[in-house]
Structures are given as structure tokens and as C-alpha cells.
C-alpha atoms as a PDB file:
ATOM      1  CA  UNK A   1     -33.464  11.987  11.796  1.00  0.00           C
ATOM      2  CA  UNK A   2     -30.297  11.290   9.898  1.00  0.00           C
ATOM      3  CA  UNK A   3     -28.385  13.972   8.296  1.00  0.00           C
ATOM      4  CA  UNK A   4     -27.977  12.530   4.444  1.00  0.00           C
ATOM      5  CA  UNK A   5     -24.541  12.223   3.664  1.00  0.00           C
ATOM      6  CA  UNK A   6     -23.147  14.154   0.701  1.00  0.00           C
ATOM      7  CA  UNK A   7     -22.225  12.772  -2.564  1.00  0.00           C
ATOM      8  CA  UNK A   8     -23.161   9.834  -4.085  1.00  0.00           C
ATOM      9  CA  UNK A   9     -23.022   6.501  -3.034  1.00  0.00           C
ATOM     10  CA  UNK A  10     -19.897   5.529  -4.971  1.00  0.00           C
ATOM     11  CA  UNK A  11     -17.804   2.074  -3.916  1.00  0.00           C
ATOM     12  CA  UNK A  12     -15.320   0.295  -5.558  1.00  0.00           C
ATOM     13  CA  UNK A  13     -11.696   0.744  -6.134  1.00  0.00           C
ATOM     14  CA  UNK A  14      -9.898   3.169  -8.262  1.00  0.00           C
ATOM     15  CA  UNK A  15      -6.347   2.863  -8.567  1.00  0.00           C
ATOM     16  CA  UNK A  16      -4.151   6.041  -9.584  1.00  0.00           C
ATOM     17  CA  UNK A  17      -0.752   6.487 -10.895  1.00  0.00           C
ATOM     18  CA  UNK A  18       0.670   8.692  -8.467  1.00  0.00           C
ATOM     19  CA  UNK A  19       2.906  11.375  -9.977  1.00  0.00           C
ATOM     20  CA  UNK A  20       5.796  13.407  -8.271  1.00  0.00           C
ATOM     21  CA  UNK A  21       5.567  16.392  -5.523  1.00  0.00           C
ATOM     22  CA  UNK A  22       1.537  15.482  -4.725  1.00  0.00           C
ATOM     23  CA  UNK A  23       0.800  14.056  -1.441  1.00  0.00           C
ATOM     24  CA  UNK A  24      -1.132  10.931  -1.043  1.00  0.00           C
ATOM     25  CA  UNK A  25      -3.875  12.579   1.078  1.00  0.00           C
ATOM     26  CA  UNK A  26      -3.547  15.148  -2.166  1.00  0.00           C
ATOM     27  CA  UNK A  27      -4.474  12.498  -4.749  1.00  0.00           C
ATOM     28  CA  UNK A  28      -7.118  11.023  -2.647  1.00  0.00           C
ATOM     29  CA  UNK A  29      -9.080  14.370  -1.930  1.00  0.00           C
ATOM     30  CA  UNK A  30      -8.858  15.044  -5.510  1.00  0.00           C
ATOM     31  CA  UNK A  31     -10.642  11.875  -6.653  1.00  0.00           C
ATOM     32  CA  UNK A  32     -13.246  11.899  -4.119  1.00  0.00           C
ATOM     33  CA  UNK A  33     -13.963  15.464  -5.261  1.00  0.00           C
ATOM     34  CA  UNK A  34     -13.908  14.269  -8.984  1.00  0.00           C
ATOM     35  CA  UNK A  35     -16.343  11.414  -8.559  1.00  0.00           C
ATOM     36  CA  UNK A  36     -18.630  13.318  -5.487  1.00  0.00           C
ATOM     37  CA  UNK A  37     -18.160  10.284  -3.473  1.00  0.00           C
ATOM     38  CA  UNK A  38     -19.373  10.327  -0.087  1.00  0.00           C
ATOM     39  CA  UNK A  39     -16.282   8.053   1.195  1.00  0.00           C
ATOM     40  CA  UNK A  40     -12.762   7.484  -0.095  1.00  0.00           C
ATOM     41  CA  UNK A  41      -9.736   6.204   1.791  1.00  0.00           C
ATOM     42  CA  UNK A  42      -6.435   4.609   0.818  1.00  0.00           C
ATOM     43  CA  UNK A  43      -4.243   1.597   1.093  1.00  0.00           C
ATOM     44  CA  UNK A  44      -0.632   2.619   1.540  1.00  0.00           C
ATOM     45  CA  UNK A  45       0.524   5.846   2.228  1.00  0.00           C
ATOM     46  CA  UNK A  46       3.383   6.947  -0.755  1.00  0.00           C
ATOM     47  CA  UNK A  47       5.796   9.908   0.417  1.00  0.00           C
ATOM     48  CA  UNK A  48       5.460  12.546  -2.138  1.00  0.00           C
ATOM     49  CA  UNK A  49       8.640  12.221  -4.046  1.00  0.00           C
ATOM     50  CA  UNK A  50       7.660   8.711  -4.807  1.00  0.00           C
ATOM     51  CA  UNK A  51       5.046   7.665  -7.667  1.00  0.00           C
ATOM     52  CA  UNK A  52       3.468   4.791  -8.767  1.00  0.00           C
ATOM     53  CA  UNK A  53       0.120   2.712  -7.560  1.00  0.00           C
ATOM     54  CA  UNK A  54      -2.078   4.595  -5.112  1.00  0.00           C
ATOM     55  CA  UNK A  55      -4.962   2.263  -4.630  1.00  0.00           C
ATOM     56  CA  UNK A  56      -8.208   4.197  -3.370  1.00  0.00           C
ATOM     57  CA  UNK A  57     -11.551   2.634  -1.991  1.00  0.00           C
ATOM     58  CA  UNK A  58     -14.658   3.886  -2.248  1.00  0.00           C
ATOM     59  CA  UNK A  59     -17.875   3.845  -0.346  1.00  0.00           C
ATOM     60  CA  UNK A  60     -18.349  -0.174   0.748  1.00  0.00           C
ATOM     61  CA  UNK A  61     -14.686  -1.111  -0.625  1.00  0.00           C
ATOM     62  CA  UNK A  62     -13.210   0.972   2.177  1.00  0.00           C
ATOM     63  CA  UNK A  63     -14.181  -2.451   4.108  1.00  0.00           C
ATOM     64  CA  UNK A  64     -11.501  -4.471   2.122  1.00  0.00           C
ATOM     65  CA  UNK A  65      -8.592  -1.688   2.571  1.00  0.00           C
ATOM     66  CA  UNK A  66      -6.610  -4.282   5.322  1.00  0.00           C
ATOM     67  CA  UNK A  67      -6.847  -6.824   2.849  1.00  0.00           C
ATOM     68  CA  UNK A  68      -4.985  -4.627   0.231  1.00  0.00           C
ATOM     69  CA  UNK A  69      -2.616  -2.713   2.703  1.00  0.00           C
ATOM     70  CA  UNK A  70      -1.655  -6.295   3.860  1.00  0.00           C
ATOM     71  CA  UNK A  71      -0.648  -7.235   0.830  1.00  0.00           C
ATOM     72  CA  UNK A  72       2.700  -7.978  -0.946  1.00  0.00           C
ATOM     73  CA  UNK A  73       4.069  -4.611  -2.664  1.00  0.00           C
ATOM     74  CA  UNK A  74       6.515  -4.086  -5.191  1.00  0.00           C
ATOM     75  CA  UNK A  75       9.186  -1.380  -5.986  1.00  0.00           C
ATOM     76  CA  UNK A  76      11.370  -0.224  -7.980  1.00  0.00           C
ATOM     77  CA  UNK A  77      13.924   2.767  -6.473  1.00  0.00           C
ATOM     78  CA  UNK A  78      17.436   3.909  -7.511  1.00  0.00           C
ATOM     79  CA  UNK A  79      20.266   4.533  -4.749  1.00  0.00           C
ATOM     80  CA  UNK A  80      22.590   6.960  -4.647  1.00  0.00           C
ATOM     81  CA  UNK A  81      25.756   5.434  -3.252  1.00  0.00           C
ATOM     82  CA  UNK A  82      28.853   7.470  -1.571  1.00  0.00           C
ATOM     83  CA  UNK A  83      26.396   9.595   0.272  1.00  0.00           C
ATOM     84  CA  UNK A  84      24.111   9.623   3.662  1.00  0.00           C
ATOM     85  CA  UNK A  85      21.094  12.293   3.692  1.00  0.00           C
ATOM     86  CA  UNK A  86      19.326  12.810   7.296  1.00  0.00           C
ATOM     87  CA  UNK A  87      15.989  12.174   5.424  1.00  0.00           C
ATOM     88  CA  UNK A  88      17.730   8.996   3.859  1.00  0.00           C
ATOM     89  CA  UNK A  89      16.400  10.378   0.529  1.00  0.00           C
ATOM     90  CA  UNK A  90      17.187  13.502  -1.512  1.00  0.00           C
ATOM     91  CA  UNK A  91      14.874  16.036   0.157  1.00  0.00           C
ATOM     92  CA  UNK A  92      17.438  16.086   2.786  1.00  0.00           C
ATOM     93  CA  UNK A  93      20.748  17.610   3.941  1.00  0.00           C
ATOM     94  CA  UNK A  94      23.962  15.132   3.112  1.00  0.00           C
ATOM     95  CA  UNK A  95      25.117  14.177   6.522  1.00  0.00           C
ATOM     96  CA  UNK A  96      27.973  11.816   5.357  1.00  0.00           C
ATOM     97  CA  UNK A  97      30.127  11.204   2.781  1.00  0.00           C
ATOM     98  CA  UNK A  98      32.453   8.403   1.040  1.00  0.00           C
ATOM     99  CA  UNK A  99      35.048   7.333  -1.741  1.00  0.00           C
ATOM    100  CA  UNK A 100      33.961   4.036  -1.626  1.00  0.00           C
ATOM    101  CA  UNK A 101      32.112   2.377  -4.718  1.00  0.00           C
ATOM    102  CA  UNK A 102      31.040  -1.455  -4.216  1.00  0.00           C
ATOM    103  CA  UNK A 103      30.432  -3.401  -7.898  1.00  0.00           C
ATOM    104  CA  UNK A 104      27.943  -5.418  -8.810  1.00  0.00           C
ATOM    105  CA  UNK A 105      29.236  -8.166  -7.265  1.00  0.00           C
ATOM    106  CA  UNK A 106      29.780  -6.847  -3.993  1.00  0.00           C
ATOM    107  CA  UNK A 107      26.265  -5.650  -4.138  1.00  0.00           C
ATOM    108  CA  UNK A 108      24.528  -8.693  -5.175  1.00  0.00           C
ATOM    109  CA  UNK A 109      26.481 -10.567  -2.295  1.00  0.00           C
ATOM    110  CA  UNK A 110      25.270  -8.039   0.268  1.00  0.00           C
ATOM    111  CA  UNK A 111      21.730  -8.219  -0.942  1.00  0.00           C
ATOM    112  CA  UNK A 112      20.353 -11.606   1.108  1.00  0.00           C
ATOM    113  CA  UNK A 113      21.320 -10.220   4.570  1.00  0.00           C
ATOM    114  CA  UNK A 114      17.966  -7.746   3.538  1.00  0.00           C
ATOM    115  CA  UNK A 115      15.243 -10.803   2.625  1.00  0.00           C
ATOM    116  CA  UNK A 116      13.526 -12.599   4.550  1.00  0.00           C
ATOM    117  CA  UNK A 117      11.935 -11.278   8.627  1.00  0.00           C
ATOM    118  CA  UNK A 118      14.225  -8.644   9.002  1.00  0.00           C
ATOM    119  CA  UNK A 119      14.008  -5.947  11.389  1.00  0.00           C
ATOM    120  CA  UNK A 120      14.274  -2.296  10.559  1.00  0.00           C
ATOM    121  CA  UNK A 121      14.852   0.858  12.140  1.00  0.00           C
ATOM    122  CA  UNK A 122      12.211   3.772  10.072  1.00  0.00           C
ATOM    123  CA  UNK A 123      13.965   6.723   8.870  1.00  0.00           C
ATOM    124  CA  UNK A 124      14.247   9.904  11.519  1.00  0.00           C
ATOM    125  CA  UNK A 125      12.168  12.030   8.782  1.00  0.00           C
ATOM    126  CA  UNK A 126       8.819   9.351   9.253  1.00  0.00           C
ATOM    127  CA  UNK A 127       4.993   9.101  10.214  1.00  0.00           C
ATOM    128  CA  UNK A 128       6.309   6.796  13.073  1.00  0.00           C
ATOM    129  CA  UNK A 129       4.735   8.304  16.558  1.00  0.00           C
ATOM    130  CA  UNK A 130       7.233   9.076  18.876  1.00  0.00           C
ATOM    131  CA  UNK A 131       5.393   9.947  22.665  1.00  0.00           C
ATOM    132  CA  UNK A 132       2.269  10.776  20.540  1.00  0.00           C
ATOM    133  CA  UNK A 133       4.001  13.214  18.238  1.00  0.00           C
ATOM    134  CA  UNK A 134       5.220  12.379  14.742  1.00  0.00           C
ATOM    135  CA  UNK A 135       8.735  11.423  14.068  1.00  0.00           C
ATOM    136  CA  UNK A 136       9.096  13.610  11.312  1.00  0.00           C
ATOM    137  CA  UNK A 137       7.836  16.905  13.305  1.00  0.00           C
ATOM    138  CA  UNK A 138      10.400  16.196  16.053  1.00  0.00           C
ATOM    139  CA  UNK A 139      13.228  15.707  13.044  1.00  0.00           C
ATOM    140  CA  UNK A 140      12.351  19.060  11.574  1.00  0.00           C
ATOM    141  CA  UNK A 141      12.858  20.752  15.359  1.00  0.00           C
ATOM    142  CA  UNK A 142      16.572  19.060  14.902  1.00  0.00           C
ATOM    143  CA  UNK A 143      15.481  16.335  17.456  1.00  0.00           C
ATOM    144  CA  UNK A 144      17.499  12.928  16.640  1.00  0.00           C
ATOM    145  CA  UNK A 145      15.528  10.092  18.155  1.00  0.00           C
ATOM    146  CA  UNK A 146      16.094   6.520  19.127  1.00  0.00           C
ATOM    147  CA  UNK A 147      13.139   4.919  16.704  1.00  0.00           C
ATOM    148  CA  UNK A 148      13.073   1.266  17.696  1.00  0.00           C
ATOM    149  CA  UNK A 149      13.516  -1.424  14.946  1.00  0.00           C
ATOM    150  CA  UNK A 150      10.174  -2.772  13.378  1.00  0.00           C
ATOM    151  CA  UNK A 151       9.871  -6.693  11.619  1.00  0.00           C
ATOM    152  CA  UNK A 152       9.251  -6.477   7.987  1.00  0.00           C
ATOM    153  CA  UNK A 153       8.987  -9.611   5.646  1.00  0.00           C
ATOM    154  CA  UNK A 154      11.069  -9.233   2.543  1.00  0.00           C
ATOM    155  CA  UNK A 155      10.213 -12.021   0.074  1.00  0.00           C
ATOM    156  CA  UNK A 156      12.819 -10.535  -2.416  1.00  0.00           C
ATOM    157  CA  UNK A 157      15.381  -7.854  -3.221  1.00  0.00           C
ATOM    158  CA  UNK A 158      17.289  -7.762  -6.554  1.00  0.00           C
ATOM    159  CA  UNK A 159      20.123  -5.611  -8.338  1.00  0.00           C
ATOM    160  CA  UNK A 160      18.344  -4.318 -11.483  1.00  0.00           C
ATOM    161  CA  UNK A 161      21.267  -2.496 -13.035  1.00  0.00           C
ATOM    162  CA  UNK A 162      23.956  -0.340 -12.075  1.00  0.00           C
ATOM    163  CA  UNK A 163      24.213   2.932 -14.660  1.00  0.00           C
ATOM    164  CA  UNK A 164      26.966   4.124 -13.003  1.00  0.00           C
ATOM    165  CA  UNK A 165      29.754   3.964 -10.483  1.00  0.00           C
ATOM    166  CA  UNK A 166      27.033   6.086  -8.189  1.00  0.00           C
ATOM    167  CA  UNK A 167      24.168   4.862  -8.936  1.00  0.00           C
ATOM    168  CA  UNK A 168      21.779   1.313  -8.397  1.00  0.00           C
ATOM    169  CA  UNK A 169      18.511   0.623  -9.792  1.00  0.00           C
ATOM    170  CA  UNK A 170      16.698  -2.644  -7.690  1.00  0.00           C
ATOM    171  CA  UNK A 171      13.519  -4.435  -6.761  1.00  0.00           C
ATOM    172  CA  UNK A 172      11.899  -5.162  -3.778  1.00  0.00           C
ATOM    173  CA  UNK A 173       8.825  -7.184  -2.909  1.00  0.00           C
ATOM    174  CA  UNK A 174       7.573  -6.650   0.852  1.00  0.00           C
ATOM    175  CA  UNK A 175       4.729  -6.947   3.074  1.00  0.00           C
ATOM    176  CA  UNK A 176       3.271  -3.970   5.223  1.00  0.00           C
ATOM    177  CA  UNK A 177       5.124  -1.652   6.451  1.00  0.00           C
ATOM    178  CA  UNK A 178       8.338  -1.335   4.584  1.00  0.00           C
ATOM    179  CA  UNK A 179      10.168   1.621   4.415  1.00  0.00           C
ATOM    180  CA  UNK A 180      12.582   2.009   1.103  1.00  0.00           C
ATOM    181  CA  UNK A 181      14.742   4.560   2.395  1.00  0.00           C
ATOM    182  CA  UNK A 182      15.664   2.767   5.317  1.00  0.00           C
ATOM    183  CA  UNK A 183      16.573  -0.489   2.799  1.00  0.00           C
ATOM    184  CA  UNK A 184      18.548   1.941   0.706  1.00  0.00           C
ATOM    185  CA  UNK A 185      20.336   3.603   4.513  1.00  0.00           C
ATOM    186  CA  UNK A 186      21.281  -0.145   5.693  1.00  0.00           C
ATOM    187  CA  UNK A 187      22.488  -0.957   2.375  1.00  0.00           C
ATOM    188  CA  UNK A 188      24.833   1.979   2.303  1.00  0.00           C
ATOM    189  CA  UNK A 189      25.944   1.020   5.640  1.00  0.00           C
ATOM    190  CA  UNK A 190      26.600  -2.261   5.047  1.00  0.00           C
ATOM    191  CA  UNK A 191      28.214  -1.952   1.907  1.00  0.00           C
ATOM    192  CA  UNK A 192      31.161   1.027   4.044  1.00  0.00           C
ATOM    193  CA  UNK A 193      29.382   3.882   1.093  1.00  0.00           C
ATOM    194  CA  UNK A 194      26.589   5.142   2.599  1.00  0.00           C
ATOM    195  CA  UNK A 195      23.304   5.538   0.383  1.00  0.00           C
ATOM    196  CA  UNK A 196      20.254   7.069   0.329  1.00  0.00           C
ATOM    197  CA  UNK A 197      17.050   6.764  -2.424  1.00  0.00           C
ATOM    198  CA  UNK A 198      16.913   9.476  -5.284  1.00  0.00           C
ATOM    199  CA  UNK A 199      13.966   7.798  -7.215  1.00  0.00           C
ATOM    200  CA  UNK A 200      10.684   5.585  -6.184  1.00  0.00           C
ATOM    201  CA  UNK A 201       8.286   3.594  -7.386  1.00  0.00           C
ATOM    202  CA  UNK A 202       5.448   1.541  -5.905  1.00  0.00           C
ATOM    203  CA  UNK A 203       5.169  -1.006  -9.754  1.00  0.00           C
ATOM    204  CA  UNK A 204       2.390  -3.006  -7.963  1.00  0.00           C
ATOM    205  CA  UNK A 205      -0.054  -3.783  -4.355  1.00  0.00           C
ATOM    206  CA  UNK A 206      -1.505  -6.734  -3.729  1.00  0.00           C
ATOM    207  CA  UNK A 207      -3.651  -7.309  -6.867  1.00  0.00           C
ATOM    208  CA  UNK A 208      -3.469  -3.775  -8.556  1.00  0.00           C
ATOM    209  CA  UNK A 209      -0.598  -2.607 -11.048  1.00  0.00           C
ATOM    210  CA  UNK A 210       0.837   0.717 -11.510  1.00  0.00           C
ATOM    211  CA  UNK A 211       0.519   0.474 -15.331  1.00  0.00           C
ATOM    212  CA  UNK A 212      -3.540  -0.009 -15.315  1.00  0.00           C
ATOM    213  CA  UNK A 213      -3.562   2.864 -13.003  1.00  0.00           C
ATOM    214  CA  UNK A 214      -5.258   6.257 -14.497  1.00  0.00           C
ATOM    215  CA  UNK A 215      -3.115   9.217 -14.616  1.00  0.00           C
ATOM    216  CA  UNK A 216      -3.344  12.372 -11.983  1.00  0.00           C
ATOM    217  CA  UNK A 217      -3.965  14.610 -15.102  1.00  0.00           C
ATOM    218  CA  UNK A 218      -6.575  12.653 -16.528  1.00  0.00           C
ATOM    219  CA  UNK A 219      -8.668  12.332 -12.650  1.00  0.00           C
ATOM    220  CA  UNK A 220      -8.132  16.048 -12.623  1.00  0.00           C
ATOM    221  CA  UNK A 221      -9.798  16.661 -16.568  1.00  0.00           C
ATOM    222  CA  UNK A 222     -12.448  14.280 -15.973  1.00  0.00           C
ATOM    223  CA  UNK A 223     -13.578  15.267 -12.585  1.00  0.00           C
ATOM    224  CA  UNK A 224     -17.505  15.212 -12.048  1.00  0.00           C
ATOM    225  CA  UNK A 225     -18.035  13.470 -15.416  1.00  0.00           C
ATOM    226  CA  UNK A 226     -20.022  10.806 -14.913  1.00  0.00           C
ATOM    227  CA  UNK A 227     -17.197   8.816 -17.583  1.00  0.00           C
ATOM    228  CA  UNK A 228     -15.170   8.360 -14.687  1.00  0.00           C
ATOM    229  CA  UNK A 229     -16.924   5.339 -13.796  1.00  0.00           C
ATOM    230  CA  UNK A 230     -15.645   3.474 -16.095  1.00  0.00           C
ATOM    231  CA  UNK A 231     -12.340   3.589 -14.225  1.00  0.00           C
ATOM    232  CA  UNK A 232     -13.739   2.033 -11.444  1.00  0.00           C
ATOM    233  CA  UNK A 233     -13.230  -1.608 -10.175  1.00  0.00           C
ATOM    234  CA  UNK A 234     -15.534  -3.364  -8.442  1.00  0.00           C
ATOM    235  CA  UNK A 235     -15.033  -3.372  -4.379  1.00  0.00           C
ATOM    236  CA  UNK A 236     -13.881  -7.882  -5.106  1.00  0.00           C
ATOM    237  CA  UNK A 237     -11.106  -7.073  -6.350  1.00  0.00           C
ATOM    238  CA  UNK A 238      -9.456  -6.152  -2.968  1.00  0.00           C
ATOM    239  CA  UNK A 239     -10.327  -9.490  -2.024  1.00  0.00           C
ATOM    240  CA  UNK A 240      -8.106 -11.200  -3.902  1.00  0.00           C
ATOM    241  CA  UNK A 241      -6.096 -12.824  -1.641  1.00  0.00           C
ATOM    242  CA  UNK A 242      -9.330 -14.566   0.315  1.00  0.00           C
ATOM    243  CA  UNK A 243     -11.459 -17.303  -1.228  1.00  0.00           C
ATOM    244  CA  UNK A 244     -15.043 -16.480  -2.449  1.00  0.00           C
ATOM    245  CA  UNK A 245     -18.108 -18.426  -1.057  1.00  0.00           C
ATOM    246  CA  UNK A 246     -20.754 -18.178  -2.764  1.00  0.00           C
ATOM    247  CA  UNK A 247     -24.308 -18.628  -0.383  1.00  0.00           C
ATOM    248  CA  UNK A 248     -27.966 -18.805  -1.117  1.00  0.00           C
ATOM    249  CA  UNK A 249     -31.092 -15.826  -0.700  1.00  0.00           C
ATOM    250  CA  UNK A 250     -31.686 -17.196   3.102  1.00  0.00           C
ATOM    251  CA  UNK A 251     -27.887 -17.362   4.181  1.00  0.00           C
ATOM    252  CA  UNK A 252     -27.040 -14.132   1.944  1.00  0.00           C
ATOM    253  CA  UNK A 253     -29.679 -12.310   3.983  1.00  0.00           C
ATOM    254  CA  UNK A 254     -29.018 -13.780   7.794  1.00  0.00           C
ATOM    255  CA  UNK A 255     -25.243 -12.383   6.793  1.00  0.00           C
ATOM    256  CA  UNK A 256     -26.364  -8.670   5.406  1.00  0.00           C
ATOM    257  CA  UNK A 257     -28.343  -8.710   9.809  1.00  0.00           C
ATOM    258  CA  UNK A 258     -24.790  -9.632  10.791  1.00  0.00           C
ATOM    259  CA  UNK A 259     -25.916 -13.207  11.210  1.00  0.00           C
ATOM    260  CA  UNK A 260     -23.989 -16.759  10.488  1.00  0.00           C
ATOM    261  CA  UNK A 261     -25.143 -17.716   6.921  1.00  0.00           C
ATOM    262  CA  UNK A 262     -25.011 -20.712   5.833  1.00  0.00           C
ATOM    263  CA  UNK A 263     -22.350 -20.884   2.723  1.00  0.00           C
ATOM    264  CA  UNK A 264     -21.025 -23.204  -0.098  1.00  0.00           C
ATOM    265  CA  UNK A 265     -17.870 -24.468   1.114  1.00  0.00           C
ATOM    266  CA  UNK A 266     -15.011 -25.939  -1.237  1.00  0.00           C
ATOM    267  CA  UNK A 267     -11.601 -26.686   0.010  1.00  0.00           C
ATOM    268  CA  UNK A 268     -12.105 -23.958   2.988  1.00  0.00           C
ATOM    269  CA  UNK A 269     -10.812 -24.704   5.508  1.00  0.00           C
ATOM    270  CA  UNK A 270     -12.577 -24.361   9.378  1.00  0.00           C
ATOM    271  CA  UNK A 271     -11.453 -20.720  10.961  1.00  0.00           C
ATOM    272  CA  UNK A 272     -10.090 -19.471   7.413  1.00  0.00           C
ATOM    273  CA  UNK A 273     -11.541 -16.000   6.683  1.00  0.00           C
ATOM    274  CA  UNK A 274     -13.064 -15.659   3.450  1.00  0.00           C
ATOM    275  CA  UNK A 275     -15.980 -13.511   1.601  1.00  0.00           C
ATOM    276  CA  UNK A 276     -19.582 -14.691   0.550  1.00  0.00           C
ATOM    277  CA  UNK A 277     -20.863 -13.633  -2.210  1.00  0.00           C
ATOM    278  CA  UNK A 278     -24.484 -14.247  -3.897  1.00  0.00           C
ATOM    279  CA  UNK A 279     -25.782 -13.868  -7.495  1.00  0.00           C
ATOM    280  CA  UNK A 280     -22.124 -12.219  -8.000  1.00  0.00           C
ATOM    281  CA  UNK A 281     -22.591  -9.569  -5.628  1.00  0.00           C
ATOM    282  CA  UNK A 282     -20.297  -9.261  -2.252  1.00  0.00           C
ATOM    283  CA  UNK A 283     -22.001 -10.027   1.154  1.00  0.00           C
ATOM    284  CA  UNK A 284     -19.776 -10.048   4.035  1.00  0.00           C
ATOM    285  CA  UNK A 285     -16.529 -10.772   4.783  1.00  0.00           C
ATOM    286  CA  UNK A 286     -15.809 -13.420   7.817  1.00  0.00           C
ATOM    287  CA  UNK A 287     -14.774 -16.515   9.388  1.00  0.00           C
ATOM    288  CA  UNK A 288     -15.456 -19.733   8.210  1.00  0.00           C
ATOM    289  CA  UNK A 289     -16.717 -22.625   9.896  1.00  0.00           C
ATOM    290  CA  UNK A 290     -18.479 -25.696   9.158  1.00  0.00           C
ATOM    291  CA  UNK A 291     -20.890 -24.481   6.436  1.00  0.00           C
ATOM    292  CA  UNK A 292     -21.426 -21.251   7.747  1.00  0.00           C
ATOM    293  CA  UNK A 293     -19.849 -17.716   7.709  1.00  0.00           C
ATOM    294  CA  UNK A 294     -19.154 -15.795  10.880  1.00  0.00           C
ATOM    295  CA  UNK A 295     -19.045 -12.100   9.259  1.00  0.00           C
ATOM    296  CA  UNK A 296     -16.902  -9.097  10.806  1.00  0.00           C
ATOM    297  CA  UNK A 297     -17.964  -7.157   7.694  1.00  0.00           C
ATOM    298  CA  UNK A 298     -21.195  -6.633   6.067  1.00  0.00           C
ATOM    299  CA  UNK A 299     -21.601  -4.722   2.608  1.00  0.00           C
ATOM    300  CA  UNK A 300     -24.465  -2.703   1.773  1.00  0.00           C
ATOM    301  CA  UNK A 301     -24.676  -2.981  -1.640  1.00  0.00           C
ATOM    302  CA  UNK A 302     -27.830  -3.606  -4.226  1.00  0.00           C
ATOM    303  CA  UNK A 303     -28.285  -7.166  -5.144  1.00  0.00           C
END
């Protein structure tokens, strides 16, 4: 027999302002705990010092987390210029040093060399596995490591403002796997001033924003009240980015046995991966073609 899981059945998505100095895996044990979910994971890891939207899934919307972690993300972070750290932001020990302070101008101008497929190298002080072991373990022994260079897509970066001679404020949009303070190390670099981040901020990912996120205080007063719920979104919305099909009883229930269900097509095209959905409620996830879904992910949800 079965061992019953703990916790109630819980799915959907709940997306947290993350504050300073709490880890990610932090935030997300702490909102598990304060709804007694049975499941919870996340979609995109933030470093501590960094704050901003921490989406988490629940339950059945853990099955749309790729779909949100592939998204487009925003941020907003502030680089100190004239100085190198070996963390490449200011948790670490200033390596390097410079008099040299580019304008706005110069700034702006260096800016496009960073957007578009770009490759970059991860900071030394990263999750990055190196021979099996962590990058950032190996840093901490002292260990400087050749990381090789990883593509990122960068569909914009902009100068915000500068505040001061020492200081830039700009946005970035990017897909997966971006790493800020390796933007902010290059930048430096390229500019002849070094640089390294001193403030972060993940403003929005994929569909979720930072500013309809609840608060870390407010999960942490309203834990195990029942209220809660009312900050959760349904599992849908971390299928944004796909196209809904909606199917009937018979094609809804050959997809929930992992079945090809017959679907109602619009302007889908044959081989595009979208979700079915019927009387409102999310079946499977899957491949399209002609009429029919192909699911690779079944919910188990009420009707």
C-alpha cells in the first residue's frame, strides 16, 4: 500500500517578493511549510543578495516550471564601476582597482556588444559544476578555475541612470541562464574600469511581476491560515507562453490515461506543443498534431 503523502494537495503558483540575505531554497521551504503543501519547487534560482520575483509551483504546477524557467526575465541591478570583486558582486574581496570613469555616452556605446546570442563565462563564486563539484565550493578553497563560456540570448540591455561618477543603474531582459554579475564583470572590462553588481533585482519572469508578488513577512504571518489561498494562481498561468486547446469529455479523458486526445485546433500549427484544457480546467501538456494532442504531461486535477 501507498504511504499517503503529507500535506495537502495544494497546486498552483505563488509568486513571492524575495527580500535580501534569504536564500531561495529559504523562501521556498517557508511557503510550503505555510500552506502544508505536499510539493513546492521553483523557477529560477535568485542568489541571496538579490530580491525580487521568486515564482513557486505547487503540487500539479510543478509540471509547468520549464515553461516559466524558460522564459524571458527582467532585471534591474546597479554597478559599481572602478572596482573588480572575485565574487563579481559585493560579498567579495576587491581584486582590482581603477581611476577610470566612462560617461554615459561611453556606456551606452558599449552596451550592444552585450545583446543579442552572446556567450558568457559564469562567475568563479557559481552553482556551475566543475568535475561534479560546485564552482563556488572550489572558489571558497581559493581554487581559480577555467569555467567555459555558456550562450545566453539577450533581447535587451539599457543604461537606466547614472547617480554618480561610480555608480550605473540598467535593465536587462534575458532568457535562461543569465548571470548579472558576469554582465556587470564584462562590462567593467570592456569599458578599462572594472565593475562588479552592488544591487539586484529580478522586476519580472515570464508572465509573473515582482510587484503582484506577496511579501516574505506577510508568507511568514499568514502561514497555515487557510487565507493564504487567496494568493494563489492557478497552475495556467505558467503556460502562458503555449496556446490553449480546448478538447471534449472523450479526448479530455484518453489524455488524463496518457493517450492522444482528440483537440480543437485553431491556428496550431502540426508539432507545436501546446496545453488542452476542458470545461476550463488543465489536461495535459503535449505535442500537437493533426487534431490530436500527443501529451508528455498529464495533470491530476478535479474537473
Amino acid at each position: 500500500m501507498a504511504r499517503r503523502k503529507k500535506g495537502r494537495p495544494v497546486s498552483g503558483w505563488l509568486i513571492v517578493d524575495k527580500p535580501l540575505g534569504v536564500t531561495s531554497s529559504a523562501v521556498v521551504n517557508k511557503a510550503k511549510w505555510a500552506f502544508d503543501a505536499q510539493k513546492a519547487g521553483h523557477a529560477g534560482t535568485l542568489d541571496p543578495d538579490a530580491t525580487g520575483v521568486l515564482a513557486i509551483a505547487f503540487g500539479e504546477a510543478t509540471k509547468t516550471v520549464p515553461y516559466v524557467t524558460d522564459a524571458l526575465k527582467a532585471y534591474r541591478f546597479t554597478v559599481r564601476l572602478g572596482q573588480a570583486t572575485n565574487t563579481d558582486d559585493a560579498e567579495g574581496q576587491v581584486i582590482a582597482t581603477s581611476d577610470a570613469r566612462p560617461g554615459a555616452d561611453e556606456l551606452r556605446a558599449a552596451l550592444p556588444a552585450f545583446v543579442g546570442d552572446i556567450m558568457q563565462v559564469p562567475p568563479q563564486f557559481s552553482a556551475v559544476k566543475v568535475d561534479g563539484e560546485r564552482a563556488y565550493k572550489r572558489a571558497r578553497d581559493g581554487e581559480e578555475m577555467e569555467l567555459a563560456a555558456r550562450p545566453l540570448f539577450v533581447e535587451s540591455l539599457e543604461l537606466v541612470e547614472m547617480p554618480d561618477a561610480d555608480h550605473a543603474v540598467l535593465e536587462m531582459i534575458c532568457g535562461k541562464g543569465g548571470y548579472v554579475r558576469s554582465v556587470a564583470r564584462d562590462l567593467g572590462q570592456a569599458l578599462g574600469c572594472y565593475g562588479h553588481v552592488v544591487q539586484l533585482r529580478r522586476v519580472w519572469a515570464g508572465p509573473f511581476e515582482a510587484k503582484d508578488g506577496i511579501s516574505f513577512e506577510t508568507l511568514d504571518r499568514m502561514a497555515k491560515d487557510r487565507a493564504l489561498d487567496a494568493y494563489l494562481l492557478p497552475l495556467e498561468e505558467g503556460l502562458a507562453e503555449l496556446p490553449e486547446l480546448p478538447c471534449t469529455a472523450e479526448g479530455a479523458a484518453r489524455l488524463r490515461n496518457g493517450n492522444p486526445g482528440m483537440v480543437m485546433a485553431s491556428d496550431v500549427e502540426y508539432g507545436e506543443e501546446a496545453w488542452a484544457s476542458y470545461n476550463g480546467v488543465p489536461v495535459a501538456i503535449g505535442v500537437y498534431k493533426a487534431g490530436e494532442l500527443h501529451p508528455n504531461r498529464v495533470f491530476v486535477l478535479p474537473e
